[in-house]
PDB file of N, CA and C in Angstrom:
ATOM      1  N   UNK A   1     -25.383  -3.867   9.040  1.00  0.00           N
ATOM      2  CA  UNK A   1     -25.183  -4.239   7.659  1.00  0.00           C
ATOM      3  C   UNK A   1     -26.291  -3.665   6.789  1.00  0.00           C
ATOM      4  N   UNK A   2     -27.211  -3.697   7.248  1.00  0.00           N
ATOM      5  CA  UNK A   2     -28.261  -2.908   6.535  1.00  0.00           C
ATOM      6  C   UNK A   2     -28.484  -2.044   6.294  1.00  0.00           C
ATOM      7  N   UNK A   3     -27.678  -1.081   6.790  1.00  0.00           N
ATOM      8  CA  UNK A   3     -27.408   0.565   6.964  1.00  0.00           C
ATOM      9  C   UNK A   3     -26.814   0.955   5.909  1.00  0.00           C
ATOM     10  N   UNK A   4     -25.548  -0.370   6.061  1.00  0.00           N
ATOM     11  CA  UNK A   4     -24.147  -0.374   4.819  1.00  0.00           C
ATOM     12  C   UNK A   4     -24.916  -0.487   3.749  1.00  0.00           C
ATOM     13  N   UNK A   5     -25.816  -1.752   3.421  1.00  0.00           N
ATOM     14  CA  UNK A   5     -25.885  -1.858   2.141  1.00  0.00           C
ATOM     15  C   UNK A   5     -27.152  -0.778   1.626  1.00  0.00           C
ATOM     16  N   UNK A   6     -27.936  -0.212   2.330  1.00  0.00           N
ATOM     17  CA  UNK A   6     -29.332   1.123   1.899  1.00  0.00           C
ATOM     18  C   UNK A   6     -27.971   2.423   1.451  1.00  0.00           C
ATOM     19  N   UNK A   7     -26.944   2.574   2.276  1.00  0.00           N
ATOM     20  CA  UNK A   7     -25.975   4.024   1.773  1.00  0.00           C
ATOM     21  C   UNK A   7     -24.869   3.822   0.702  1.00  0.00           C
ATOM     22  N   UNK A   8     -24.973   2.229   0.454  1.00  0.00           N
ATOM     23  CA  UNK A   8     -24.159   1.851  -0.565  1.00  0.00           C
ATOM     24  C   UNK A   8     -25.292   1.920  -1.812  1.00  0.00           C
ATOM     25  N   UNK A   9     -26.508   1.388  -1.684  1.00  0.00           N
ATOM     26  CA  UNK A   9     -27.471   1.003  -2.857  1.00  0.00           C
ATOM     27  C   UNK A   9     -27.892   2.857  -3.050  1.00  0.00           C
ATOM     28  N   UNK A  10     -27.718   3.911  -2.273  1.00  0.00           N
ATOM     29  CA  UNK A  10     -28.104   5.246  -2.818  1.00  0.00           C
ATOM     30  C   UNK A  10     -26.877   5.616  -3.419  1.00  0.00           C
ATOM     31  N   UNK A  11     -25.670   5.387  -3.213  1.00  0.00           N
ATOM     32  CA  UNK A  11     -24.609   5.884  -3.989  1.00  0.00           C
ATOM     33  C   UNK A  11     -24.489   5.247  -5.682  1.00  0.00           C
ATOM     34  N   UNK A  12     -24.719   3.881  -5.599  1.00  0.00           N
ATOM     35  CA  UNK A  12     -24.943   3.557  -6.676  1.00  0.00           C
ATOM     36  C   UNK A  12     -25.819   4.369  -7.657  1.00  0.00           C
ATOM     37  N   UNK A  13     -26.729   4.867  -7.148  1.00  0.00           N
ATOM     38  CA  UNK A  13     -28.239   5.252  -7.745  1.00  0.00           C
ATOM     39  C   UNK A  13     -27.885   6.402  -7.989  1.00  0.00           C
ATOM     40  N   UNK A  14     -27.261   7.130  -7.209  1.00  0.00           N
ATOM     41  CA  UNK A  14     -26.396   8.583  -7.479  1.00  0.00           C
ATOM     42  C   UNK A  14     -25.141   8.343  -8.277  1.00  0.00           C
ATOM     43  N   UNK A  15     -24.345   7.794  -8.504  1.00  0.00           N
ATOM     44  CA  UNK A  15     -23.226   7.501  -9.352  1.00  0.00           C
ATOM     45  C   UNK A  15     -23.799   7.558 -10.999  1.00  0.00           C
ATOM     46  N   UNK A  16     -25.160   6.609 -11.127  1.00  0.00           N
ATOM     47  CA  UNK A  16     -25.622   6.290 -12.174  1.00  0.00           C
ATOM     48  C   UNK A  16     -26.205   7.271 -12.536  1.00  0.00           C
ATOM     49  N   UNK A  17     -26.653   8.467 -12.098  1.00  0.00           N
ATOM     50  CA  UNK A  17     -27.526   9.818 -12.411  1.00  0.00           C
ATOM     51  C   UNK A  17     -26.250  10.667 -12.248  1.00  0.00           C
ATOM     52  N   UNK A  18     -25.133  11.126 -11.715  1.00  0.00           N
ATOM     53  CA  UNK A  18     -24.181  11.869 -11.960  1.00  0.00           C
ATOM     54  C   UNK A  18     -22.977  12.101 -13.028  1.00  0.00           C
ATOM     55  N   UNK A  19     -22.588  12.176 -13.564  1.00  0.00           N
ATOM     56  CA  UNK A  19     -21.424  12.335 -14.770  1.00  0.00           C
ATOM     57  C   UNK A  19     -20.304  12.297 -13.914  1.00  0.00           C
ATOM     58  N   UNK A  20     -19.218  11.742 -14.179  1.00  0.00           N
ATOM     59  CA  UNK A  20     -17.501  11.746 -13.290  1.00  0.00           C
ATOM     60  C   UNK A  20     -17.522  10.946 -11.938  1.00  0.00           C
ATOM     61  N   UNK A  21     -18.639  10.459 -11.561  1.00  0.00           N
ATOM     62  CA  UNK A  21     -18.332   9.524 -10.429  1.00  0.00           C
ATOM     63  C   UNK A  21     -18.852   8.222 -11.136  1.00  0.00           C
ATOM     64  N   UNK A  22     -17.275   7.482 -10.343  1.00  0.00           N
ATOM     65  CA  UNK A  22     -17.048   6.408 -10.949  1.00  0.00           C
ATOM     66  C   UNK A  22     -17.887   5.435 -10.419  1.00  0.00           C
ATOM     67  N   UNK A  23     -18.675   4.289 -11.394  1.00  0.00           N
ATOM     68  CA  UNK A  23     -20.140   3.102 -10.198  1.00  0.00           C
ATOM     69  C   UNK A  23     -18.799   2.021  -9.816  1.00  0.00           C
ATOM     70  N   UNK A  24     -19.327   1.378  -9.178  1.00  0.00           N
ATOM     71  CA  UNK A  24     -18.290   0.312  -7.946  1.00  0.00           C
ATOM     72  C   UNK A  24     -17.282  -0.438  -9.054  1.00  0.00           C
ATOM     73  N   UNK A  25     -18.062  -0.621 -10.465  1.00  0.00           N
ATOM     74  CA  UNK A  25     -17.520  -1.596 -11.156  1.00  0.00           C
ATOM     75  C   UNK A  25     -16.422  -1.279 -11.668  1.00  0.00           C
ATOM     76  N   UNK A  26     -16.314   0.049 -11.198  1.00  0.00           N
ATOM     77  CA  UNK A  26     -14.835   0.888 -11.684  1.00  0.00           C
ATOM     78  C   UNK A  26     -13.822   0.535 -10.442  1.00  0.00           C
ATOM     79  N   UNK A  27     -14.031   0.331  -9.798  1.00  0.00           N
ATOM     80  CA  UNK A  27     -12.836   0.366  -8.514  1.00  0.00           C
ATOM     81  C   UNK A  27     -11.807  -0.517  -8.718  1.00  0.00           C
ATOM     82  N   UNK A  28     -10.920  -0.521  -8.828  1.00  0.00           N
ATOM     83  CA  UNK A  28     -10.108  -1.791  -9.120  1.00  0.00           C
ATOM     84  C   UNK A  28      -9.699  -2.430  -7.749  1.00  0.00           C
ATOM     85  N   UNK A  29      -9.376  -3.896  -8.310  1.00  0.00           N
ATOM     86  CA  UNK A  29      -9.497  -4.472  -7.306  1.00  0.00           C
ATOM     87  C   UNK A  29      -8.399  -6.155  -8.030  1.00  0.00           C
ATOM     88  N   UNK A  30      -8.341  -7.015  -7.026  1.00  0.00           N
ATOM     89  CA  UNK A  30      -7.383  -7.875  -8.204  1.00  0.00           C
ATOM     90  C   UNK A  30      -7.992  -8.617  -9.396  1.00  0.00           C
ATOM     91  N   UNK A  31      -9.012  -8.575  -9.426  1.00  0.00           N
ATOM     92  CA  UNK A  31      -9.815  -9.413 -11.066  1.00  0.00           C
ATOM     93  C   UNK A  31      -9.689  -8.175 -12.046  1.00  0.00           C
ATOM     94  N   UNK A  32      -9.881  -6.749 -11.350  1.00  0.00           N
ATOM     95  CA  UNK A  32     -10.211  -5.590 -12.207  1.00  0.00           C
ATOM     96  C   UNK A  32      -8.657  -5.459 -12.652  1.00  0.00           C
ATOM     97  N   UNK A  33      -7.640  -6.009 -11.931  1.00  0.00           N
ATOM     98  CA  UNK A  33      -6.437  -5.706 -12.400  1.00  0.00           C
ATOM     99  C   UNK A  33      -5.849  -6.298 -13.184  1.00  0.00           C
ATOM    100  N   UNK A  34      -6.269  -7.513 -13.655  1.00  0.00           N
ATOM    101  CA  UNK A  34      -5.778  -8.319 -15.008  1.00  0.00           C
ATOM    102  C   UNK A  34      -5.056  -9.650 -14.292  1.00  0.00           C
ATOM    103  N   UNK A  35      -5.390  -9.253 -12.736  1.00  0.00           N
ATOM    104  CA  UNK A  35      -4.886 -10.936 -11.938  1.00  0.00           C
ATOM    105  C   UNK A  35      -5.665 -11.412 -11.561  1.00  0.00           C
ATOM    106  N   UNK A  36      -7.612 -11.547 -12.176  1.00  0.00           N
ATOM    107  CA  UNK A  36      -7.733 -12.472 -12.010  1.00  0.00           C
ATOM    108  C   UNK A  36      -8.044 -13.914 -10.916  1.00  0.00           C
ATOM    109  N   UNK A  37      -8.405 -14.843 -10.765  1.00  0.00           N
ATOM    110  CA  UNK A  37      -8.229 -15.839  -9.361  1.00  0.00           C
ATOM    111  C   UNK A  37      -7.338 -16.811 -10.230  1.00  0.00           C
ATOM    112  N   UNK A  38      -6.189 -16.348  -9.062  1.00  0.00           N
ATOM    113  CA  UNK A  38      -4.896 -17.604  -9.063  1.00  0.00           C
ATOM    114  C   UNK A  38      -5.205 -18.518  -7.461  1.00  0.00           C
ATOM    115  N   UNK A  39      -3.689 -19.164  -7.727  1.00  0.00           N
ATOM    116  CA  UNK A  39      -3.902 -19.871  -6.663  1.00  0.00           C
ATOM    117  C   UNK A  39      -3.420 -19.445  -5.151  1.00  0.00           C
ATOM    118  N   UNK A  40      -2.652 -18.239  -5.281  1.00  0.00           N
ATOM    119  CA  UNK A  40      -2.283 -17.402  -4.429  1.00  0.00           C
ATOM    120  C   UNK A  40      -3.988 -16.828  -3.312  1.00  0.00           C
ATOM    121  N   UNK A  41      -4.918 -15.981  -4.177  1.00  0.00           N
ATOM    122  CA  UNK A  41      -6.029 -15.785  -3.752  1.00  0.00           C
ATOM    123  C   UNK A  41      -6.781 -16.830  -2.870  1.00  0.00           C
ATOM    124  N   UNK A  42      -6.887 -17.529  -3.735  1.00  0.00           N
ATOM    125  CA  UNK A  42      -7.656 -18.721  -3.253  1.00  0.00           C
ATOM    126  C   UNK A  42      -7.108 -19.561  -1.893  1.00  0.00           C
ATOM    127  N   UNK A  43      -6.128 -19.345  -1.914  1.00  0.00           N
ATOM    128  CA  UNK A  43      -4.949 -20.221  -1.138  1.00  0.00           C
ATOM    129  C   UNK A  43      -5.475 -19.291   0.380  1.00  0.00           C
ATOM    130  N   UNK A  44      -4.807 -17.798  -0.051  1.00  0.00           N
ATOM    131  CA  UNK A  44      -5.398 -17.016   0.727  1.00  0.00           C
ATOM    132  C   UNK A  44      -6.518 -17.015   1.655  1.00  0.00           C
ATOM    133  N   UNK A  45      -7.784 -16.862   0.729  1.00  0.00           N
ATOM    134  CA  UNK A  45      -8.785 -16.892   1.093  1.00  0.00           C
ATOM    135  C   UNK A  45      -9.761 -18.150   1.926  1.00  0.00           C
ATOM    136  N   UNK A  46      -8.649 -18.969   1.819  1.00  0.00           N
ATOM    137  CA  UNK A  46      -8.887 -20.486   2.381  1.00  0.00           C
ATOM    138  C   UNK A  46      -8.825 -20.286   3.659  1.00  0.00           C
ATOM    139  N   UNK A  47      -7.130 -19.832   3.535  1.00  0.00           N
ATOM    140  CA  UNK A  47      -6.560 -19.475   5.114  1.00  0.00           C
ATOM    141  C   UNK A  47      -7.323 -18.645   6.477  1.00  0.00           C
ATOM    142  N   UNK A  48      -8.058 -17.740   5.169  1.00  0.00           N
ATOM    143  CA  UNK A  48      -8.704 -16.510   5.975  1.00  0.00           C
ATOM    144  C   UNK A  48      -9.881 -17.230   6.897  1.00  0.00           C
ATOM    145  N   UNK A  49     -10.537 -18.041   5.861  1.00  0.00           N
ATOM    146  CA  UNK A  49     -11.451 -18.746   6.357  1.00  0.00           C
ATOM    147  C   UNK A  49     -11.442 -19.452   7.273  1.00  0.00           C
ATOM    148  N   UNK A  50     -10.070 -20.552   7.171  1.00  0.00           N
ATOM    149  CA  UNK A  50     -10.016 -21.509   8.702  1.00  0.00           C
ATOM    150  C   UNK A  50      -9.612 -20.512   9.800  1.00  0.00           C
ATOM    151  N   UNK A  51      -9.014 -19.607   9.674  1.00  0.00           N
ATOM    152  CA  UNK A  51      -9.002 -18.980  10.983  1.00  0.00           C
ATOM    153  C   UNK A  51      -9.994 -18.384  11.114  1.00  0.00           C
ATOM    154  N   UNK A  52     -10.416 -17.872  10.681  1.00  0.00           N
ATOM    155  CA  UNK A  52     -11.766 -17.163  10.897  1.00  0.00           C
ATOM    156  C   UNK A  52     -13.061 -18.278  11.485  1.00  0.00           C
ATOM    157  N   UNK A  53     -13.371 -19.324  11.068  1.00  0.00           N
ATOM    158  CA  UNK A  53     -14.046 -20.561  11.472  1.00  0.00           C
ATOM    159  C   UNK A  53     -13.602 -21.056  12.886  1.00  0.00           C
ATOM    160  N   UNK A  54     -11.976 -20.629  13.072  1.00  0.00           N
ATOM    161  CA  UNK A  54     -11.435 -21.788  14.446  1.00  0.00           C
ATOM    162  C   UNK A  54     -11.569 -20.523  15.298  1.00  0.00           C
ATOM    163  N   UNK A  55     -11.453 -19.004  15.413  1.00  0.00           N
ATOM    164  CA  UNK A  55     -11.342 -18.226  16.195  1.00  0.00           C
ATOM    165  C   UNK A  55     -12.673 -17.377  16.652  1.00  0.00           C
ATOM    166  N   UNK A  56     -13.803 -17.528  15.390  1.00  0.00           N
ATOM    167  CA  UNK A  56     -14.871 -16.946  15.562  1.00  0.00           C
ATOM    168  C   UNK A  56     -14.650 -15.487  15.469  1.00  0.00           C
ATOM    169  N   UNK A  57     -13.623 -14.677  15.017  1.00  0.00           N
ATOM    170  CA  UNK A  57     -12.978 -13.376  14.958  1.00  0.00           C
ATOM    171  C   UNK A  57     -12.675 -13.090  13.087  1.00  0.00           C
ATOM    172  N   UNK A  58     -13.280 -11.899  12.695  1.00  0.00           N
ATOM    173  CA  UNK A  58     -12.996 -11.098  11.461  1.00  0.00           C
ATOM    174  C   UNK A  58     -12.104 -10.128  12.143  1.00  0.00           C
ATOM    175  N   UNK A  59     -10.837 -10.076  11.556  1.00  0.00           N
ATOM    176  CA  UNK A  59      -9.969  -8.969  11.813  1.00  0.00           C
ATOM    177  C   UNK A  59     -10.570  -7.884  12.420  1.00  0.00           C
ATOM    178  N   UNK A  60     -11.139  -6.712  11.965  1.00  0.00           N
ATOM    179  CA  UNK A  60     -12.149  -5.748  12.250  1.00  0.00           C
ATOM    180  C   UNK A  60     -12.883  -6.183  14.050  1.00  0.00           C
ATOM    181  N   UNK A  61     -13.622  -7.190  13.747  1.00  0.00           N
ATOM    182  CA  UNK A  61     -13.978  -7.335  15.034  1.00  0.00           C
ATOM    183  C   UNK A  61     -13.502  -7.949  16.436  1.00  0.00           C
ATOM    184  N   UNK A  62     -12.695  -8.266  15.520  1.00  0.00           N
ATOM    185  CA  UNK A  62     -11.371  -8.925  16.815  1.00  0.00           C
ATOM    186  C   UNK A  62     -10.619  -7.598  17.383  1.00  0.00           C
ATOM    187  N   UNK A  63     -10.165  -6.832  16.485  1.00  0.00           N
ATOM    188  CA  UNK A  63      -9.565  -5.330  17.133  1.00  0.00           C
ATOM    189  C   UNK A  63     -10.825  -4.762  18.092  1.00  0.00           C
ATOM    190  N   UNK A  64     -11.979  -4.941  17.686  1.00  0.00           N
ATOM    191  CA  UNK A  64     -12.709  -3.911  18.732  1.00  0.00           C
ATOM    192  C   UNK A  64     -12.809  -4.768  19.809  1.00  0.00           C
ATOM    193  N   UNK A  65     -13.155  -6.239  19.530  1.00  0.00           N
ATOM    194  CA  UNK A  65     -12.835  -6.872  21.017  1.00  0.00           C
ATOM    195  C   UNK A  65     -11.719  -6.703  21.670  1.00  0.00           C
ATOM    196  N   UNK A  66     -10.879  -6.808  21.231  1.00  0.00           N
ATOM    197  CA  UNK A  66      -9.400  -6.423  21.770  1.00  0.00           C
ATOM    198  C   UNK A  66      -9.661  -5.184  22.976  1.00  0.00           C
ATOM    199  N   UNK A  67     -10.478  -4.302  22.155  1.00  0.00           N
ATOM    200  CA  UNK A  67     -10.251  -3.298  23.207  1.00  0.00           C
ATOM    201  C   UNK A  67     -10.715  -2.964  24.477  1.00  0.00           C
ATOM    202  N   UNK A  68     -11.898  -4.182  24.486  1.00  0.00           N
ATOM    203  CA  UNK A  68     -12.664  -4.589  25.681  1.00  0.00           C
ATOM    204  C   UNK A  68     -11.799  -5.801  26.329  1.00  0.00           C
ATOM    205  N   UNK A  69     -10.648  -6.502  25.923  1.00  0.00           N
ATOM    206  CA  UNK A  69      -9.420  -7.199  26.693  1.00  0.00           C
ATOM    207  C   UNK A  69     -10.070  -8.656  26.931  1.00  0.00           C
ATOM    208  N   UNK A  70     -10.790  -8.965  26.017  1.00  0.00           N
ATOM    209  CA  UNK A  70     -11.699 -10.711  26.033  1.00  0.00           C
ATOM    210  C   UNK A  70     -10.553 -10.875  26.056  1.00  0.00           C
ATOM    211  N   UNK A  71      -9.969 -12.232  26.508  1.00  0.00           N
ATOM    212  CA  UNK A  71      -9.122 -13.718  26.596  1.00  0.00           C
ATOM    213  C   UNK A  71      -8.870 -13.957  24.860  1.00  0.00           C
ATOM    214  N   UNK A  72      -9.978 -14.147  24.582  1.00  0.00           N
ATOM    215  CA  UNK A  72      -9.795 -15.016  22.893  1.00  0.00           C
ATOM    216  C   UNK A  72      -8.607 -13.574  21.923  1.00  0.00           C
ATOM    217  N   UNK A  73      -9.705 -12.495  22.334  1.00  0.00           N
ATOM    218  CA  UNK A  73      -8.344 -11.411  20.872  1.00  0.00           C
ATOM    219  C   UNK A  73      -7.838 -11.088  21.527  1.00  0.00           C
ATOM    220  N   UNK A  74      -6.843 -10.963  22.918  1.00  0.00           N
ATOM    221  CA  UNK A  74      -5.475 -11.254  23.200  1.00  0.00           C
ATOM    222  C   UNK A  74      -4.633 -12.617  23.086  1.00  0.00           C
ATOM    223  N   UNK A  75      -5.707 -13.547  22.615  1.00  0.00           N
ATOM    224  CA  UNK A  75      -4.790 -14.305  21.666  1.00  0.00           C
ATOM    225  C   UNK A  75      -4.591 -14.316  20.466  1.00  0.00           C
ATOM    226  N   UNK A  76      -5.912 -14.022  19.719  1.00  0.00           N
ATOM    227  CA  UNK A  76      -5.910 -14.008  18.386  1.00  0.00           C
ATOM    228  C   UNK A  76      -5.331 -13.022  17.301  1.00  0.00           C
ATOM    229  N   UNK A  77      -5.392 -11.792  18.084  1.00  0.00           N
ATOM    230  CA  UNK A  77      -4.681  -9.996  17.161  1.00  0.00           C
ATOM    231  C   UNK A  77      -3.422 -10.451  17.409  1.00  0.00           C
ATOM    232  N   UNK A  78      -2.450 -11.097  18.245  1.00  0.00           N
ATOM    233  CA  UNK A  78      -0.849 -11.497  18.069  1.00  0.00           C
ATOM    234  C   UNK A  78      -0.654 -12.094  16.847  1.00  0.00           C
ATOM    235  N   UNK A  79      -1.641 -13.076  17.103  1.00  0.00           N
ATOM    236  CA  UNK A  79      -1.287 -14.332  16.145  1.00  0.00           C
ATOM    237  C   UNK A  79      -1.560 -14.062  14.613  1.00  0.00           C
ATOM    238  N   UNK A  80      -2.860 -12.927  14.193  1.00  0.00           N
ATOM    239  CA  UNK A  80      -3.140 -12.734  13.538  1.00  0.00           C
ATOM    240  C   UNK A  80      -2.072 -11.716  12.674  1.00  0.00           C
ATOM    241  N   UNK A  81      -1.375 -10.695  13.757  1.00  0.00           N
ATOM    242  CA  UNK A  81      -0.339  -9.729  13.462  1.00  0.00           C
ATOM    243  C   UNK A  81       1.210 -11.141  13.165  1.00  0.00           C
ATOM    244  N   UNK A  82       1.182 -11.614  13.209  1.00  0.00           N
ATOM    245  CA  UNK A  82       2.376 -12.665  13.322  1.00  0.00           C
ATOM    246  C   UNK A  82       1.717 -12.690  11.716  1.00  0.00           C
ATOM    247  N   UNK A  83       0.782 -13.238  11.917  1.00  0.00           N
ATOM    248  CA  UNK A  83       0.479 -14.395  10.172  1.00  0.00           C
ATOM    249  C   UNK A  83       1.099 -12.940   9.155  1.00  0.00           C
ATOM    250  N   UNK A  84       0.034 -11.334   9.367  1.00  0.00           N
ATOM    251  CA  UNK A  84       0.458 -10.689   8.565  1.00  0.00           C
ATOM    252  C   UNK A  84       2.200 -10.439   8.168  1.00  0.00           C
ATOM    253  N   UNK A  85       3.044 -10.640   9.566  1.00  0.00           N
ATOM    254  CA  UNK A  85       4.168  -9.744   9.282  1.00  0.00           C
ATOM    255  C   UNK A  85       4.838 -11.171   8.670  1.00  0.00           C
ATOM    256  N   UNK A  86       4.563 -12.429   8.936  1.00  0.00           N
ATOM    257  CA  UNK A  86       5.455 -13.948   8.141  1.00  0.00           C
ATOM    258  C   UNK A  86       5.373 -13.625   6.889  1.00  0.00           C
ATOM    259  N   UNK A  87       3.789 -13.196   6.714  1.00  0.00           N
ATOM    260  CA  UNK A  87       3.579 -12.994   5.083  1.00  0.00           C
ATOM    261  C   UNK A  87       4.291 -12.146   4.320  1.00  0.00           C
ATOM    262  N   UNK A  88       4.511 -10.896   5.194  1.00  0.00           N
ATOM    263  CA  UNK A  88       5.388 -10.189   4.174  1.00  0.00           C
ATOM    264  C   UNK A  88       7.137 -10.417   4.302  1.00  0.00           C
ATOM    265  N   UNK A  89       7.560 -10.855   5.083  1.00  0.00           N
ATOM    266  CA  UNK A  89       8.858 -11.653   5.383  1.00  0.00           C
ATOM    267  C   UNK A  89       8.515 -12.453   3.882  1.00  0.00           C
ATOM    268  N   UNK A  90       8.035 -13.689   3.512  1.00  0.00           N
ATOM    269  CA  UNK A  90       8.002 -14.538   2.594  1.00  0.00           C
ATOM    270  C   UNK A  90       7.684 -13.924   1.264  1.00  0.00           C
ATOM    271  N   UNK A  91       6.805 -13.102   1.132  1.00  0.00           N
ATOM    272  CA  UNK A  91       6.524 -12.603  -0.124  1.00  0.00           C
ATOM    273  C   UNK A  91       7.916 -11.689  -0.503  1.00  0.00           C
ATOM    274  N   UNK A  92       8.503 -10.626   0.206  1.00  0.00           N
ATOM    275  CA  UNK A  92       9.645 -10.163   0.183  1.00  0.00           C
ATOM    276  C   UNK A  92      10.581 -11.520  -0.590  1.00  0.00           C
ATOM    277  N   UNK A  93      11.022 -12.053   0.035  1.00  0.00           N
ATOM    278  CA  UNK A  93      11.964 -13.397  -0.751  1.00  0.00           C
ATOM    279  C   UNK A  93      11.341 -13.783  -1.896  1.00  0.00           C
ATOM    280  N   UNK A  94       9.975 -13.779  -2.113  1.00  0.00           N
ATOM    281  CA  UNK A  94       9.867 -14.183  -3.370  1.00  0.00           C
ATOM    282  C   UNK A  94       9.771 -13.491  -4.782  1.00  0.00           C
ATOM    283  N   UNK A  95      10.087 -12.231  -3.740  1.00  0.00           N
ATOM    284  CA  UNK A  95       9.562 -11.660  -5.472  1.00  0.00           C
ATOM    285  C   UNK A  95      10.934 -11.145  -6.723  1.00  0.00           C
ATOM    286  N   UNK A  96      12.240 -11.289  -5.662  1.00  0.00           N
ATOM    287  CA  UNK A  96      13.248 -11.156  -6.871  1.00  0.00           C
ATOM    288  C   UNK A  96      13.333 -12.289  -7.354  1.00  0.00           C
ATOM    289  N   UNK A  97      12.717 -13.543  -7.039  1.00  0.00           N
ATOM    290  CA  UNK A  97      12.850 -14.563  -7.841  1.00  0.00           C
ATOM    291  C   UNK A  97      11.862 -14.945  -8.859  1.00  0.00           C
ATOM    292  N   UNK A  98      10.831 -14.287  -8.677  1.00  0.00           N
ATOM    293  CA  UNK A  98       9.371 -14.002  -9.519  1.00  0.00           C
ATOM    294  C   UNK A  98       9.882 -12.811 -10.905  1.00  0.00           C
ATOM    295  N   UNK A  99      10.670 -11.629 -10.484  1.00  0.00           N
ATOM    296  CA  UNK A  99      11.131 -10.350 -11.023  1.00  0.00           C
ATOM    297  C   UNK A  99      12.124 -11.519 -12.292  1.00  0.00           C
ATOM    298  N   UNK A 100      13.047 -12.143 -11.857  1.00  0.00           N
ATOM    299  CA  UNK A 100      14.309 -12.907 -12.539  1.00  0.00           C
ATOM    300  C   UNK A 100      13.071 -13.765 -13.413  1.00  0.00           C
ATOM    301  N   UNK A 101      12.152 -14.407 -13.346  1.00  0.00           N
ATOM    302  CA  UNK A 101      11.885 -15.357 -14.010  1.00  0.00           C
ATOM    303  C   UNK A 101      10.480 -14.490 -14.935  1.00  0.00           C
ATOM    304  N   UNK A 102      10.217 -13.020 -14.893  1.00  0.00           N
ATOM    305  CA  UNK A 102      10.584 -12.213 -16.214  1.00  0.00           C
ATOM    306  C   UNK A 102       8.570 -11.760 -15.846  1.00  0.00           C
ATOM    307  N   UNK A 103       8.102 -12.407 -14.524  1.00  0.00           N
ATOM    308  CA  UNK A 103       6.410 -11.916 -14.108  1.00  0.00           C
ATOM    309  C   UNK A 103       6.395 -10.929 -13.391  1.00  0.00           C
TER     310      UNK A 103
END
């Protein structure tokens, strides 16, 4: 992490001395996009958390465990691939009814 944040803190420093590269505050992202924290995010980010708290696994590092075949992320990358693909099953259904009611 410390690596990350010294090659992130020189790009900044170079962004700010260069012309046409954009500094981080340009990146869009969902607040930069005019959405803001709803309750969707938050809801989200809740979720992310209790699993993340009950499994001891960040996505990212659960795949590289995975590839060393621990017990825990051959349970957890299913379950975790399940949560992603429910989510988009459900969001799919919701959004011609989101589209109809004119958001």
């Amino acid at each position: 992490m410390g690596g990350a944040i010294g090659f992130h803190g020189l790009w900044l420093w170079l962004a700010r001395r260069r012309q046409g590269l954009a500094p981080a505050s340009a990146v869009e992202g969902p607040a930069s996009a005019g959405k803001g924290i709803d309750a969707a995010l938050v809801v989200g980010a809740a979720i992310f958390g209790v699993g993340w708290g009950m499994s001891g696994y960040c996505p990212g590092p659960a795949l590289v465990t995975l590839a060393y075949g621990r017990r825990e992320a051959l349970l957890f990358v299913p379950a975790m691939v399940s949560g992603m693909l429910l989510f988009r099953l459900l969001d799919r259904r919701r959004e011609p009814s989101l589209a109809r009611l004119g958001r």
